[in-house]
Protein backbone atom coordinates (compact mmCIF):
# COMPACT_ATOMS: atom_id res chain seq x y z
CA UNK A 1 0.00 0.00 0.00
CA UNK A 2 1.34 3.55 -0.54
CA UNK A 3 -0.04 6.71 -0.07
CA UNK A 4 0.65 10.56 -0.54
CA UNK A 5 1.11 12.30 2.74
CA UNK A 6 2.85 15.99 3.76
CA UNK A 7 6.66 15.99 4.63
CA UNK A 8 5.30 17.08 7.80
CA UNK A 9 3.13 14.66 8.70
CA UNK A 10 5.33 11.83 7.60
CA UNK A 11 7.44 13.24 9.92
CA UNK A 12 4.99 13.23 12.95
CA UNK A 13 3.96 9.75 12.24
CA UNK A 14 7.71 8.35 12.31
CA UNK A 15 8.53 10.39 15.56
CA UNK A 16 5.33 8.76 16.91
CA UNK A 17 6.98 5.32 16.04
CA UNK A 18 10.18 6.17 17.56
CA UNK A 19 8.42 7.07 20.55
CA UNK A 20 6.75 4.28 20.77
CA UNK A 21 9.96 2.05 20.27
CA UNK A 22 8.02 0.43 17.18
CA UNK A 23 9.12 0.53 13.27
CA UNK A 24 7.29 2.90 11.44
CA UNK A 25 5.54 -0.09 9.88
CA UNK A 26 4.17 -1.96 12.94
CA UNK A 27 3.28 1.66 14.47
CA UNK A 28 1.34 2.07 10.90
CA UNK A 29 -0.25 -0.99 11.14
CA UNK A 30 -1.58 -0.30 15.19
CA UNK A 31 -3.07 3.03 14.25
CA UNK A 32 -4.94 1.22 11.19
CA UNK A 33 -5.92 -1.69 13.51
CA UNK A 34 -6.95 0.59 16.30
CA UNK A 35 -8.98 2.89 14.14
CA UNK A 36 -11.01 -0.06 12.29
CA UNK A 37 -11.51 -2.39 15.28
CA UNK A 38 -12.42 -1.23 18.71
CA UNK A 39 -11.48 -4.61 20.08
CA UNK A 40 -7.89 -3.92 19.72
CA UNK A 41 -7.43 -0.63 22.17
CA UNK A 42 -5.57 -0.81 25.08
CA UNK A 43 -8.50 -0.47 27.50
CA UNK A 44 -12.17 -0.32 28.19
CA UNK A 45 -12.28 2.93 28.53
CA UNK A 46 -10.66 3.56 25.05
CA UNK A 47 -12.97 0.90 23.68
CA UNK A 48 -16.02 3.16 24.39
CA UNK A 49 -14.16 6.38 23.70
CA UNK A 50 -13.44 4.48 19.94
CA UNK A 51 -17.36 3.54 19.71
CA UNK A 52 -18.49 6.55 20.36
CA UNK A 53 -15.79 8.18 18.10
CA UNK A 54 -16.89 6.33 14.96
CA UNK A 55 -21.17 7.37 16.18
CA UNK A 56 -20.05 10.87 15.86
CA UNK A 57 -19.61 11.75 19.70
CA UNK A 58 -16.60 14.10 20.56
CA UNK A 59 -15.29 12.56 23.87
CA UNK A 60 -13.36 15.14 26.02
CA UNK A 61 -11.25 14.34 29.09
CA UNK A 62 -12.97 15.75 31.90
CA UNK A 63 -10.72 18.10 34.18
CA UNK A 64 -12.64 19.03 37.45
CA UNK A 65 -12.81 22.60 38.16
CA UNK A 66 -11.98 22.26 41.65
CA UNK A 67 -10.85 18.88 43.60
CA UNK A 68 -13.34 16.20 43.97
CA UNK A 69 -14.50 15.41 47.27
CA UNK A 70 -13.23 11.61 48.74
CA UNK A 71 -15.79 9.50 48.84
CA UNK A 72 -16.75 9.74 52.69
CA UNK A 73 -17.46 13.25 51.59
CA UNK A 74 -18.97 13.40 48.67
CA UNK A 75 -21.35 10.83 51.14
CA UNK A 76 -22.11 13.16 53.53
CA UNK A 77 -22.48 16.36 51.25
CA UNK A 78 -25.12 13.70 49.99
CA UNK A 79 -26.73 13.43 53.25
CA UNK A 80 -26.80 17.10 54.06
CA UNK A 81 -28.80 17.29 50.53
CA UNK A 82 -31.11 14.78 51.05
CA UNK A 83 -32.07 15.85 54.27
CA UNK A 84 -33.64 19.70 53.02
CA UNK A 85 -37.06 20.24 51.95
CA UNK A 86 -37.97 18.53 48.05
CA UNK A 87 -38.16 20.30 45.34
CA UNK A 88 -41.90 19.05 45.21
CA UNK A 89 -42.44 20.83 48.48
CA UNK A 90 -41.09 24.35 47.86
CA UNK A 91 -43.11 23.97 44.50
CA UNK A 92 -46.66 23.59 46.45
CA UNK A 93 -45.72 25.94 49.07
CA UNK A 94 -45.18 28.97 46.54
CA UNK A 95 -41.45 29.21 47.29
């Protein structure tokens, strides 16, 4: 197979190889395998991410704003929530 690609890019792909510590053919040959067959990516994770790729859907690492509570906290923040009026209150009192 051969193909016509930039200097530039052929450039990026074989640093990507040599990064890698592949040739630039088996590095080639992963991209192609990873981008036609979910089944082959590293992880679960980038499973999904490659389903959701090929429906269409952007997928964006999510970087928190602000640090996540642990667990034990995110639990009671949970609690304190739960233990307020509804929502379906406050609606039929007017508020």
């Amino acid at each position: 197979m051969t193909w016509r690609m930039s200097d530039e890019l052929l450039l990026q792909v074989k640093a990507a190889a040599a990064g890698s510590d592949r040739s630039l053919n088996e590095f080639v040959t992963l991209v192609l395998s990873a981008a036609t067959d979910p089944s082959t990516a590293g992880s679960e994770v980038d499973m999904v991410r490659e389903r959701l790729r090929r429906g269409g859907v952007t997928v964006v690492d999510y970087e928190p704003s602000r640090p996540v509570g642990t667990p034990a906290e995110v639990a009671a923040a949970g609690e304190r929530l739960a233990s307020g009026a509804s929502v379906a209150d406050l609606v039929s009192e007017g508020r």
